[in-house]
Structures are given as C-alpha cells and as structure tokens.
ModelCIF file with pLDDT and N, C-alpha, C, O atoms, coordinates in Angstrom:
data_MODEL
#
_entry.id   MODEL 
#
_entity.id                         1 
_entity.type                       polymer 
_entity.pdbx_number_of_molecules   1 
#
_entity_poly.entity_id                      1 
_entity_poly.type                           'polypeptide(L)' 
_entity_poly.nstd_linkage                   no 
_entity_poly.nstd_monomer                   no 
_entity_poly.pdbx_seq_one_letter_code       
;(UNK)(UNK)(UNK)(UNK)(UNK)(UNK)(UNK)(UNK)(UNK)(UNK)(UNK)(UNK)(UNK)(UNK)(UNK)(UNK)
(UNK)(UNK)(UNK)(UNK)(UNK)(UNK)(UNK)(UNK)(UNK)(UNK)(UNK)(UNK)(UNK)(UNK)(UNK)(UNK)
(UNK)(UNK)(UNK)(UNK)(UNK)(UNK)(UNK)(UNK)(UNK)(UNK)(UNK)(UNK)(UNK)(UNK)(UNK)
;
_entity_poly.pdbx_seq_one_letter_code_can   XXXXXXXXXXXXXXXXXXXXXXXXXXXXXXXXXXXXXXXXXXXXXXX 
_entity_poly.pdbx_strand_id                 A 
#
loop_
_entity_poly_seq.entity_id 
_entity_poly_seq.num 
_entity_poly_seq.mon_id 
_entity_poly_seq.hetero 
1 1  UNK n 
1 2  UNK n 
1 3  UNK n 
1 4  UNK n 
1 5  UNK n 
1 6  UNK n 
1 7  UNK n 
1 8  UNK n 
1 9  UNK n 
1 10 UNK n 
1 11 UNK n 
1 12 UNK n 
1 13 UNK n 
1 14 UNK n 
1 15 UNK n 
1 16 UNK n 
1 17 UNK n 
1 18 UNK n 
1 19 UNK n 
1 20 UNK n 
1 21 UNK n 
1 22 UNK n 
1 23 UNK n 
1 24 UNK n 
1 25 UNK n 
1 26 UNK n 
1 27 UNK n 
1 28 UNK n 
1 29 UNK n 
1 30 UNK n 
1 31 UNK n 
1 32 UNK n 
1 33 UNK n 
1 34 UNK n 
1 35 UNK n 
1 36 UNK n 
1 37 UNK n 
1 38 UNK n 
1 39 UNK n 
1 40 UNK n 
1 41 UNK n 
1 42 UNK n 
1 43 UNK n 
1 44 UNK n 
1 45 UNK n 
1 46 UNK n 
1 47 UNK n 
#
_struct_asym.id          A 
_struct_asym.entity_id   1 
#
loop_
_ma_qa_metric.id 
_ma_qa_metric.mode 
_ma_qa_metric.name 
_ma_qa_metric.software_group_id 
_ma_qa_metric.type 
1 global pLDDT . pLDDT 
2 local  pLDDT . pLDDT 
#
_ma_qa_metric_global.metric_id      1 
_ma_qa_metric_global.metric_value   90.87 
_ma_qa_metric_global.model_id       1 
_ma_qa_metric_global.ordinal_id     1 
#
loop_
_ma_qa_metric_local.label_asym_id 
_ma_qa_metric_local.label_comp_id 
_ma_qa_metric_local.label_seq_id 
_ma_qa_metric_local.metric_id 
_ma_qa_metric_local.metric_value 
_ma_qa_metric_local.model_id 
_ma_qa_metric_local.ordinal_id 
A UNK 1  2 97.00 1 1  
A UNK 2  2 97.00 1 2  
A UNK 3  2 97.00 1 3  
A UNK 4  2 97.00 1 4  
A UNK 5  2 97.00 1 5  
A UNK 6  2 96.00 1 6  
A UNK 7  2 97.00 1 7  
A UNK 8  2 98.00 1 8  
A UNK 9  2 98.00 1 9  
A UNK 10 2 97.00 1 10 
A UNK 11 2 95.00 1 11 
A UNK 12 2 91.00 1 12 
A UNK 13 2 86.00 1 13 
A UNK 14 2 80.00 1 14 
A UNK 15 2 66.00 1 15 
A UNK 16 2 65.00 1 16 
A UNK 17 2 63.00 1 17 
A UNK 18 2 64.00 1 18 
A UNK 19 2 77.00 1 19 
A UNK 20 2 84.00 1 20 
A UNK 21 2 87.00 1 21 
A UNK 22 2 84.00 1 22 
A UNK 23 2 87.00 1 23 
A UNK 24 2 91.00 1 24 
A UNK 25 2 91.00 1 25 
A UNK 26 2 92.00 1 26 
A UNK 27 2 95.00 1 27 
A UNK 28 2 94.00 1 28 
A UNK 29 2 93.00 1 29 
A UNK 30 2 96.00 1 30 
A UNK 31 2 96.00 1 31 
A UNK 32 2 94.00 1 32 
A UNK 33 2 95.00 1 33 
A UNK 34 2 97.00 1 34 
A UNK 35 2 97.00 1 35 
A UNK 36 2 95.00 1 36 
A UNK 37 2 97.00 1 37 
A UNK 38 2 97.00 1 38 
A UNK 39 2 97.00 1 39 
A UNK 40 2 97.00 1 40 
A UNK 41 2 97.00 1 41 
A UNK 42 2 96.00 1 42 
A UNK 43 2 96.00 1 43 
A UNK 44 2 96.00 1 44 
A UNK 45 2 94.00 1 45 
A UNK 46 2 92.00 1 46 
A UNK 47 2 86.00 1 47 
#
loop_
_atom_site.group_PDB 
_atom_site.id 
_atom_site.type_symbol 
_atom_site.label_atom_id 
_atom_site.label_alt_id 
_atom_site.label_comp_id 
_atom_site.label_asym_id 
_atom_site.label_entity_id 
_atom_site.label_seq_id 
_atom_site.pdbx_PDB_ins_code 
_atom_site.Cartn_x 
_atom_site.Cartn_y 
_atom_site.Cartn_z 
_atom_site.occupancy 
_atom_site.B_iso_or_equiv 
_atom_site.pdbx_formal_charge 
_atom_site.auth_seq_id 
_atom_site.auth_comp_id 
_atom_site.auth_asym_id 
_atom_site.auth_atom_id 
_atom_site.pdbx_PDB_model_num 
ATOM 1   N N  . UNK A 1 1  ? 44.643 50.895 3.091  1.00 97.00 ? 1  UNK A N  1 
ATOM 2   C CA . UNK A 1 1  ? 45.070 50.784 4.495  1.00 97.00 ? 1  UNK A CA 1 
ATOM 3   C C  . UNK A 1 1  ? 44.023 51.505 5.331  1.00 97.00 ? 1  UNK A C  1 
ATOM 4   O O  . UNK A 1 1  ? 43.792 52.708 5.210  1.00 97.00 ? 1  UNK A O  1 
ATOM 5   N N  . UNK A 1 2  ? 43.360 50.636 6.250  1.00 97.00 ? 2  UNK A N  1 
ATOM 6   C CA . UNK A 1 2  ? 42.797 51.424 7.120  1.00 97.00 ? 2  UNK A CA 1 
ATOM 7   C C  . UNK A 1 2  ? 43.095 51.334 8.987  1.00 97.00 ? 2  UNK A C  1 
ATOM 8   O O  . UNK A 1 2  ? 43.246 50.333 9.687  1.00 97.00 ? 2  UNK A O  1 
ATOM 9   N N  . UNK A 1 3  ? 43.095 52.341 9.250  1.00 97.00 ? 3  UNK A N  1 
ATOM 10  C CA . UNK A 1 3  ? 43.668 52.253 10.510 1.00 97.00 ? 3  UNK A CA 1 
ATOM 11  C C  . UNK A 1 3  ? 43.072 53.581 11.756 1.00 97.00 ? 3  UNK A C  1 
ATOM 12  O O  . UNK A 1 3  ? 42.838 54.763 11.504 1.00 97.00 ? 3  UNK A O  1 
ATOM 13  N N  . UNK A 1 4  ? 42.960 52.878 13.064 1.00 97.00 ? 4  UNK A N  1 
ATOM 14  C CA . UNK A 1 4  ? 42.421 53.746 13.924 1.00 97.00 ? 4  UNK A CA 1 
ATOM 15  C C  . UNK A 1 4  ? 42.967 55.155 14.152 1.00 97.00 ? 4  UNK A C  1 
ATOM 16  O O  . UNK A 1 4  ? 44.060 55.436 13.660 1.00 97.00 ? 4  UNK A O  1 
ATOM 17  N N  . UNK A 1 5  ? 42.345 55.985 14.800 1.00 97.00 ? 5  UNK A N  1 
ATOM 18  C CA . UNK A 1 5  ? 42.927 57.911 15.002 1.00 97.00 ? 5  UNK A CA 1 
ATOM 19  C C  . UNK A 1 5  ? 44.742 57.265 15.955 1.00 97.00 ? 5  UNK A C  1 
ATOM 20  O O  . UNK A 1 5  ? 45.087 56.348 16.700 1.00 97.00 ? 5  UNK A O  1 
ATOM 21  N N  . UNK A 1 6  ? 45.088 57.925 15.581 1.00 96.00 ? 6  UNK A N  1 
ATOM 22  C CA . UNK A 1 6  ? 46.492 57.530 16.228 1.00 96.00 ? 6  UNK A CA 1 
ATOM 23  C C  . UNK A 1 6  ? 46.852 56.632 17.007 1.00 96.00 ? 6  UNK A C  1 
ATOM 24  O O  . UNK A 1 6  ? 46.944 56.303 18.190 1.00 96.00 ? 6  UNK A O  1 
ATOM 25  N N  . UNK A 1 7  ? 47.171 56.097 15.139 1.00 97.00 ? 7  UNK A N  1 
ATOM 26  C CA . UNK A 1 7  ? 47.188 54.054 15.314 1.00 97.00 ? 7  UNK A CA 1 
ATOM 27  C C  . UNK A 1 7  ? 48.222 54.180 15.791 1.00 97.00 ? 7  UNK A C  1 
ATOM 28  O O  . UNK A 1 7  ? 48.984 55.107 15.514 1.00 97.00 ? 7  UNK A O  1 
ATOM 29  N N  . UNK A 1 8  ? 48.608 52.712 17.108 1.00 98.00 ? 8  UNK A N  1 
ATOM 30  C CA . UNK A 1 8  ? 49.964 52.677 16.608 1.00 98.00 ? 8  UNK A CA 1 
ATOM 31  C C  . UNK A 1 8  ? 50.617 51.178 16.051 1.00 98.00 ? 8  UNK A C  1 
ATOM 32  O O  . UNK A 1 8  ? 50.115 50.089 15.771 1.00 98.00 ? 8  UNK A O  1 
ATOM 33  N N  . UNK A 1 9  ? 51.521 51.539 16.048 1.00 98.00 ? 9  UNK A N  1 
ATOM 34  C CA . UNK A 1 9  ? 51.888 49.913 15.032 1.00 98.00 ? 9  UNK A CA 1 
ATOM 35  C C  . UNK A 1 9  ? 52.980 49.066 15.684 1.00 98.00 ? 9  UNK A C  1 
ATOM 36  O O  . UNK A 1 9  ? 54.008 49.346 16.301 1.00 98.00 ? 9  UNK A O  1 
ATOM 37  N N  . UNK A 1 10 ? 52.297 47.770 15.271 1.00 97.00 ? 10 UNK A N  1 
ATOM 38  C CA . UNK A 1 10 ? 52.782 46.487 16.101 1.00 97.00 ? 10 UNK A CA 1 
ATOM 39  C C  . UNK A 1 10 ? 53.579 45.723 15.410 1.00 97.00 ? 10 UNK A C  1 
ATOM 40  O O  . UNK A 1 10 ? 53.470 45.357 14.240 1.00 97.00 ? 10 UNK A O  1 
ATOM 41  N N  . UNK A 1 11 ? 54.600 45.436 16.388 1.00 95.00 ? 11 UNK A N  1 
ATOM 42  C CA . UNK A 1 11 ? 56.167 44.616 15.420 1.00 95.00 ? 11 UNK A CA 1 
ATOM 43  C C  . UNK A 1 11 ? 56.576 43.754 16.636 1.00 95.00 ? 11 UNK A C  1 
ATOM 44  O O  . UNK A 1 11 ? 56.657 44.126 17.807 1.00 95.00 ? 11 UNK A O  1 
ATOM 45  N N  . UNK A 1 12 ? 56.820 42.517 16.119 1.00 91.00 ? 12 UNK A N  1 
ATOM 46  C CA . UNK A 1 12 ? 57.641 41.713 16.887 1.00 91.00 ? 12 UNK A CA 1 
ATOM 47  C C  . UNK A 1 12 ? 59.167 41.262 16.419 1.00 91.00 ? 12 UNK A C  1 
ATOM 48  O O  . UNK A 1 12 ? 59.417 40.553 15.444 1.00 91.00 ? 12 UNK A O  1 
ATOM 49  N N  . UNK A 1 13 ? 60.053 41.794 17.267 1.00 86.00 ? 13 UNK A N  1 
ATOM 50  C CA . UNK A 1 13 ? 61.171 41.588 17.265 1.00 86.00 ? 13 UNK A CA 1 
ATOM 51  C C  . UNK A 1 13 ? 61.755 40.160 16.705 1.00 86.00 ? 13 UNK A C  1 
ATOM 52  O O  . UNK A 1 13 ? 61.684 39.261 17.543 1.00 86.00 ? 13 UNK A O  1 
ATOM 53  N N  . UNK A 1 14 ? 62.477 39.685 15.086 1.00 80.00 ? 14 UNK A N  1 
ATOM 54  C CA . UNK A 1 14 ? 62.324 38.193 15.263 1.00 80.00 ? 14 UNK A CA 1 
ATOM 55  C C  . UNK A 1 14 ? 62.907 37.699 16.063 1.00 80.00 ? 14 UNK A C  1 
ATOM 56  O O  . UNK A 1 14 ? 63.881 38.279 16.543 1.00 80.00 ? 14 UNK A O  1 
ATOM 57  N N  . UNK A 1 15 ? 62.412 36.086 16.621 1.00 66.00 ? 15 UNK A N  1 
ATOM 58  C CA . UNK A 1 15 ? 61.495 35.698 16.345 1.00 66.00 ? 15 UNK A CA 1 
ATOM 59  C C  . UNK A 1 15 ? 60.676 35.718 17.684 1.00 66.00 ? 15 UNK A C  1 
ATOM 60  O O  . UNK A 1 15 ? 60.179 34.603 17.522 1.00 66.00 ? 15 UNK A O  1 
ATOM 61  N N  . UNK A 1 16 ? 60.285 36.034 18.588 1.00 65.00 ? 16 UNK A N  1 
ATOM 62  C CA . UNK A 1 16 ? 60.391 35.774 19.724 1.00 65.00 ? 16 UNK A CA 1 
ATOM 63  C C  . UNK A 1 16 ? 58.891 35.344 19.559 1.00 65.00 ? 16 UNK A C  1 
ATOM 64  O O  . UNK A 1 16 ? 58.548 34.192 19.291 1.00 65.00 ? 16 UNK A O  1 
ATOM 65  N N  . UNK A 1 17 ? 57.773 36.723 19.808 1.00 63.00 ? 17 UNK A N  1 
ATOM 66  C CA . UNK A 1 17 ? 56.359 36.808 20.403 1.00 63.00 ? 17 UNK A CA 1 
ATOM 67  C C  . UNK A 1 17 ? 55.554 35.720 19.694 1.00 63.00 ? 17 UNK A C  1 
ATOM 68  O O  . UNK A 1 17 ? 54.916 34.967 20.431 1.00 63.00 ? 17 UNK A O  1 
ATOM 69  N N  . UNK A 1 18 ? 55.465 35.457 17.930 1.00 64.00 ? 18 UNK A N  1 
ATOM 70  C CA . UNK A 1 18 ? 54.892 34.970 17.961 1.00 64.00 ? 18 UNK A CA 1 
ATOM 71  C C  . UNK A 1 18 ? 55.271 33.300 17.576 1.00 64.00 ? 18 UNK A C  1 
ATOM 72  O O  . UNK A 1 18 ? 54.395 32.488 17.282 1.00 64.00 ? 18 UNK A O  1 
ATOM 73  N N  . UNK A 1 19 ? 56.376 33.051 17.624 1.00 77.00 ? 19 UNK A N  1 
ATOM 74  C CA . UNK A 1 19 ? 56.854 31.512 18.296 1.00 77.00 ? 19 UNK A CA 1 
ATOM 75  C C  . UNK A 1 19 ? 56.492 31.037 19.724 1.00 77.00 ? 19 UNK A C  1 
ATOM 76  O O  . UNK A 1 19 ? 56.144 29.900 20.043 1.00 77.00 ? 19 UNK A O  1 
ATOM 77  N N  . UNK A 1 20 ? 56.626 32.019 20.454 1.00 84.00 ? 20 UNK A N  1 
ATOM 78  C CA . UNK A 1 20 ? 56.323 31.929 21.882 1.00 84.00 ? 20 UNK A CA 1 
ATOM 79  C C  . UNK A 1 20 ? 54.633 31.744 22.232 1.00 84.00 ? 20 UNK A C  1 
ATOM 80  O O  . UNK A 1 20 ? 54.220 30.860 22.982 1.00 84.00 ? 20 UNK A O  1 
ATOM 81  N N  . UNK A 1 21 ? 53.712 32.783 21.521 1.00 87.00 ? 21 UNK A N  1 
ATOM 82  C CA . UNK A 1 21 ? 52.628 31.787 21.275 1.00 87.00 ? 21 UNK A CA 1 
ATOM 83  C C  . UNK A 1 21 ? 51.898 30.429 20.474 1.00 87.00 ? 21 UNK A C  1 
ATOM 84  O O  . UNK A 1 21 ? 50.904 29.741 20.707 1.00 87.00 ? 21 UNK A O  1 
ATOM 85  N N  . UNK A 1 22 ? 52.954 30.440 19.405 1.00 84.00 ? 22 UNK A N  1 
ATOM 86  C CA . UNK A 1 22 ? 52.932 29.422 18.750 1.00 84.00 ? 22 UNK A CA 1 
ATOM 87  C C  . UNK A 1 22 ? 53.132 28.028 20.002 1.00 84.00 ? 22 UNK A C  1 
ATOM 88  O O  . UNK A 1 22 ? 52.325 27.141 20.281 1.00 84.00 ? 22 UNK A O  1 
ATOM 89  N N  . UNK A 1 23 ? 54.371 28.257 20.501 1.00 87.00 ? 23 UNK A N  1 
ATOM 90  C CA . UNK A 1 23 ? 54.915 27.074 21.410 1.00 87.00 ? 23 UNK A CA 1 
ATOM 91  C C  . UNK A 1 23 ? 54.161 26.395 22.814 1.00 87.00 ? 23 UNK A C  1 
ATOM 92  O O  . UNK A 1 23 ? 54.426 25.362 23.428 1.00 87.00 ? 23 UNK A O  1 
ATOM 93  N N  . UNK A 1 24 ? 52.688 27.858 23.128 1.00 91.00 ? 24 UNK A N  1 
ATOM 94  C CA . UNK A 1 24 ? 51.620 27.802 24.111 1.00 91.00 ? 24 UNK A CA 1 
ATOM 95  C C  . UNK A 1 24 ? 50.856 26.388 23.562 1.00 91.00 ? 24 UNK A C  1 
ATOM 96  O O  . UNK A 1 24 ? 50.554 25.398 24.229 1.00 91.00 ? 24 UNK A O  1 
ATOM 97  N N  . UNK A 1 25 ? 50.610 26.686 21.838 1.00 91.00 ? 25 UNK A N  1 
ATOM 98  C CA . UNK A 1 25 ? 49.537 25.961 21.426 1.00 91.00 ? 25 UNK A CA 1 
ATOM 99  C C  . UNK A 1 25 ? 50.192 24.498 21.018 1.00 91.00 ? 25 UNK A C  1 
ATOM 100 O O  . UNK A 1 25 ? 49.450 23.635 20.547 1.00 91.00 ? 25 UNK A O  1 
ATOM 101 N N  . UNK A 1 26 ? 51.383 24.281 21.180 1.00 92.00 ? 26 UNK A N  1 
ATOM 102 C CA . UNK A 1 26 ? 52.079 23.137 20.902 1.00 92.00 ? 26 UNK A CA 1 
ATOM 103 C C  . UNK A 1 26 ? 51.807 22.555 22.274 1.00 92.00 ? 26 UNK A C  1 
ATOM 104 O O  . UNK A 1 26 ? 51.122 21.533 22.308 1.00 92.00 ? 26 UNK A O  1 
ATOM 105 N N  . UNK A 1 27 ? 52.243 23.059 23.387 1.00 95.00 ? 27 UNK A N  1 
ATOM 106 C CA . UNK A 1 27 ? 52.050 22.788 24.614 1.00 95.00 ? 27 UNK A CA 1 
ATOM 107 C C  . UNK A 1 27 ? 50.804 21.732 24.872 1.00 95.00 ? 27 UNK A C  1 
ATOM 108 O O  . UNK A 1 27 ? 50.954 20.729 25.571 1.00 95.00 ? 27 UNK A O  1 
ATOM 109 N N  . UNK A 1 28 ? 49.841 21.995 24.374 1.00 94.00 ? 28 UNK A N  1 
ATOM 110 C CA . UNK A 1 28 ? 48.478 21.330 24.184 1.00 94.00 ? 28 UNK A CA 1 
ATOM 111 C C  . UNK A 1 28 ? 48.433 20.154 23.498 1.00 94.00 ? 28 UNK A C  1 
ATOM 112 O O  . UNK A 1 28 ? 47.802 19.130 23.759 1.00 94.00 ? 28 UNK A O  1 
ATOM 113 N N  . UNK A 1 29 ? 49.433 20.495 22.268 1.00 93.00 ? 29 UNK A N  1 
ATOM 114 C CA . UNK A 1 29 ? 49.239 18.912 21.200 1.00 93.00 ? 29 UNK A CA 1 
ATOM 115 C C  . UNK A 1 29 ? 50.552 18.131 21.796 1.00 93.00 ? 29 UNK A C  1 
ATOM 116 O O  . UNK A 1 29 ? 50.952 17.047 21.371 1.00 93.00 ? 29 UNK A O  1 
ATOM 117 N N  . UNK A 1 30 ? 50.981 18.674 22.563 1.00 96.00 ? 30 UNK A N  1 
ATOM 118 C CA . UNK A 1 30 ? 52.195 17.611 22.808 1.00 96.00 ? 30 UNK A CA 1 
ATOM 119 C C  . UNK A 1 30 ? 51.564 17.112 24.162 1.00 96.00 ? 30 UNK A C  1 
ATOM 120 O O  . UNK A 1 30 ? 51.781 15.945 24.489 1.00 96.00 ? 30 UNK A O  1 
ATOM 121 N N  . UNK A 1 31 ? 50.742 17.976 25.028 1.00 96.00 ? 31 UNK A N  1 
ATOM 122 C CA . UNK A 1 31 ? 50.092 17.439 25.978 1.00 96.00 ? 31 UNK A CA 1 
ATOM 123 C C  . UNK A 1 31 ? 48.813 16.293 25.686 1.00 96.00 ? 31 UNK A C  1 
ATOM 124 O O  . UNK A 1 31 ? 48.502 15.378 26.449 1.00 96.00 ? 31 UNK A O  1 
ATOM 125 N N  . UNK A 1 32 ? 48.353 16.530 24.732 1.00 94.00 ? 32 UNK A N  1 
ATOM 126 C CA . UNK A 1 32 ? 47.187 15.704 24.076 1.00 94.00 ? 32 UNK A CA 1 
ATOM 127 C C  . UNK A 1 32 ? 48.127 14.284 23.860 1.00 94.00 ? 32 UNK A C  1 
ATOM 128 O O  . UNK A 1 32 ? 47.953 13.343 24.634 1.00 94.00 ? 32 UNK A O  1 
ATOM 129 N N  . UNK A 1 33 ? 49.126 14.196 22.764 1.00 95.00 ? 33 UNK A N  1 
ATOM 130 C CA . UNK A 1 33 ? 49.658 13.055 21.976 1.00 95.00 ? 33 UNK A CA 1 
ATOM 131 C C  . UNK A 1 33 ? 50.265 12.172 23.021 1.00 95.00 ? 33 UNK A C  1 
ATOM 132 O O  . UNK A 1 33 ? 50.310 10.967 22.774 1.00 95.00 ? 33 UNK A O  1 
ATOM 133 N N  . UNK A 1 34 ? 50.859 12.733 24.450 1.00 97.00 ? 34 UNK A N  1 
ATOM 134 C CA . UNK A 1 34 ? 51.567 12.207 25.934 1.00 97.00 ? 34 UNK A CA 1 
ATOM 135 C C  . UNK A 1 34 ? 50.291 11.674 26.390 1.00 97.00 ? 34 UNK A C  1 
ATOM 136 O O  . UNK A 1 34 ? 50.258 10.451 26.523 1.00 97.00 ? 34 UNK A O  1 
ATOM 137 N N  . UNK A 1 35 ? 49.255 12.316 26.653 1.00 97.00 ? 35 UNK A N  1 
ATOM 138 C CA . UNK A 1 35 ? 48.269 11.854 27.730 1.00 97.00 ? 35 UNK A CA 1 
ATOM 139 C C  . UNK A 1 35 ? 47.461 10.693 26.918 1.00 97.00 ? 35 UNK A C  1 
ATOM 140 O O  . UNK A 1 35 ? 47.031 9.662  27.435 1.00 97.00 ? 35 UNK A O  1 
ATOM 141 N N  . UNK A 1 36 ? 47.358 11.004 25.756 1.00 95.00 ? 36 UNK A N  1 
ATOM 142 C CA . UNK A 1 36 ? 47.047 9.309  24.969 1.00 95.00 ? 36 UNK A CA 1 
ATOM 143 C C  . UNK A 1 36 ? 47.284 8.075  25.721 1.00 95.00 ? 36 UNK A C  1 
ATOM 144 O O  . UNK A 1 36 ? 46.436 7.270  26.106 1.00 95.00 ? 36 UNK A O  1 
ATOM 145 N N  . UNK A 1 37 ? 48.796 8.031  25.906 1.00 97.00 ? 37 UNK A N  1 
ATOM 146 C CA . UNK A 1 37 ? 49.737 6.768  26.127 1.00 97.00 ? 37 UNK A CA 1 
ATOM 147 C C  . UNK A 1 37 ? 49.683 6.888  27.723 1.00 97.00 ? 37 UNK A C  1 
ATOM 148 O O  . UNK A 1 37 ? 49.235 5.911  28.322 1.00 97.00 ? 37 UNK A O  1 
ATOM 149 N N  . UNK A 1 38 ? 50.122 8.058  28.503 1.00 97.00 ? 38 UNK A N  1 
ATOM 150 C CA . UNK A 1 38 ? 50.384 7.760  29.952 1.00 97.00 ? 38 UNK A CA 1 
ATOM 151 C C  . UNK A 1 38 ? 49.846 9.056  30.403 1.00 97.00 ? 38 UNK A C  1 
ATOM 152 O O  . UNK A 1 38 ? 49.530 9.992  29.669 1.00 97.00 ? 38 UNK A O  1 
ATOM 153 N N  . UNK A 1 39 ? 49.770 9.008  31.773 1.00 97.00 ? 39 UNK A N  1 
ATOM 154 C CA . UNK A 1 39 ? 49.487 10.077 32.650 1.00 97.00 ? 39 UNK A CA 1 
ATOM 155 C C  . UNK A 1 39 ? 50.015 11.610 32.567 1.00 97.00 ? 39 UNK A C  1 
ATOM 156 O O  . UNK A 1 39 ? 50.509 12.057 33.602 1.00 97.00 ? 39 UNK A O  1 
ATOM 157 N N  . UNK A 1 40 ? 49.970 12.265 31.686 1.00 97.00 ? 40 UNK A N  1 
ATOM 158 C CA . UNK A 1 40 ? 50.432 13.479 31.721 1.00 97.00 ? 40 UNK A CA 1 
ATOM 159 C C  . UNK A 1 40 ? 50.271 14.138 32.302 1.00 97.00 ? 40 UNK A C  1 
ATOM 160 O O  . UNK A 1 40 ? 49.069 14.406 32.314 1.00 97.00 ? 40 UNK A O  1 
ATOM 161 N N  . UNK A 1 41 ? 51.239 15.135 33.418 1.00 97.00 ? 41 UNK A N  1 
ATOM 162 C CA . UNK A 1 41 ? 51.007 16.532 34.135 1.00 97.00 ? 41 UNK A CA 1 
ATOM 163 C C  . UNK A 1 41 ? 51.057 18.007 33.673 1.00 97.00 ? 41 UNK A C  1 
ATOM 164 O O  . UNK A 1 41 ? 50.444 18.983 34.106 1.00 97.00 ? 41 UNK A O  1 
ATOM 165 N N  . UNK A 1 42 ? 51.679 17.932 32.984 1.00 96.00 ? 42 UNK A N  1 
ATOM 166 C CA . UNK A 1 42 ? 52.672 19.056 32.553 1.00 96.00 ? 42 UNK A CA 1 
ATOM 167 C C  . UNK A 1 42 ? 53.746 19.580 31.286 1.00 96.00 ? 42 UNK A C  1 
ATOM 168 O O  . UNK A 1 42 ? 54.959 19.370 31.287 1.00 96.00 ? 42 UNK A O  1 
ATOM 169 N N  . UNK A 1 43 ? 53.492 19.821 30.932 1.00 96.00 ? 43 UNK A N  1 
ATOM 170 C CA . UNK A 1 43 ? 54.504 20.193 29.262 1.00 96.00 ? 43 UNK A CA 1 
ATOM 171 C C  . UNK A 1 43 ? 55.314 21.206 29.283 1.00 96.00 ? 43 UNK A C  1 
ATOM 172 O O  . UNK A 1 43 ? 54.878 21.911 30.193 1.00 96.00 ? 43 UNK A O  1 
ATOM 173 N N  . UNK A 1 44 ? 56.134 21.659 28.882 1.00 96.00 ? 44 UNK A N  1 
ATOM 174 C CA . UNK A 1 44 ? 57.216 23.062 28.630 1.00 96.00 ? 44 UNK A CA 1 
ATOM 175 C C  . UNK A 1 44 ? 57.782 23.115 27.366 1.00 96.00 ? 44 UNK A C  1 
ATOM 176 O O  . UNK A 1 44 ? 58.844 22.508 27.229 1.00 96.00 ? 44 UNK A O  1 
ATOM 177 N N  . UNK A 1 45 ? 57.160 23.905 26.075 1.00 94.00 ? 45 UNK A N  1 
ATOM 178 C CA . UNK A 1 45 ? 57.960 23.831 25.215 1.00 94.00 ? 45 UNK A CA 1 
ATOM 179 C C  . UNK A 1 45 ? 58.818 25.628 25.524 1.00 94.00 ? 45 UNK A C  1 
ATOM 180 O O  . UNK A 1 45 ? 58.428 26.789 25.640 1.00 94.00 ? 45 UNK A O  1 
ATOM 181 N N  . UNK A 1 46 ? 60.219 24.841 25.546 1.00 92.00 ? 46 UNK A N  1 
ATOM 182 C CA . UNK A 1 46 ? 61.145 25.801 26.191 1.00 92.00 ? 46 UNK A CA 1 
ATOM 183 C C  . UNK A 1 46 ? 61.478 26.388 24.350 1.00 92.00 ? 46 UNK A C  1 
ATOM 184 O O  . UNK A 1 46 ? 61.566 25.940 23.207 1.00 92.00 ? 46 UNK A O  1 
ATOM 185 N N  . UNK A 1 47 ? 61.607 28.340 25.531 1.00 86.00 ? 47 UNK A N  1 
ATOM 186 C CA . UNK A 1 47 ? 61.778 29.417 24.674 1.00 86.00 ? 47 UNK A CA 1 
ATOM 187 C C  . UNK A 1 47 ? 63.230 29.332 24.021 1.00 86.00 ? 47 UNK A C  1 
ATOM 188 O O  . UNK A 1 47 ? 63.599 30.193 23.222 1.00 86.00 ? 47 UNK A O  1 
#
C-alpha cells in the first residue's frame, strides 16, 4: 500500500457517485445511437 502524508480515503456511498458518472458517459452513447437516425438535442439519463 502506498499512499500520500495524510492520505485521506475515498468511498462512495452505494451506489450513487460512480453510476452517476457512469450515466454522464451513457449520455453520449445514447446521444450518438439517437443522432444516427434523427436530430438529437439533448439526453438525461435520470439518477
């Protein structure tokens, strides 16, 4: 284990933080796979 002079340590509560960035980068492929077919503005993958 190595770690900085008074590390401190990182926890995400499940599941929230990193679904919630997970759901940023979905945002993109669901915006990509929409704008294929039609005019896309906007995406929300809701929390």
């Amino acid at each position: 284990i190595s770690h900085r002079d008074n590390a401190i340590f990182q926890h995400a509560f499940p599941c929230r933080e990193e679904h919630f960035s997970n759901g940023l980068i979905r945002e993109v492929e669901v915006y990509n796979a929409v704008n294929n077919l039609v005019d896309c503005k906007d995406v929300n993958i809701t929390i």
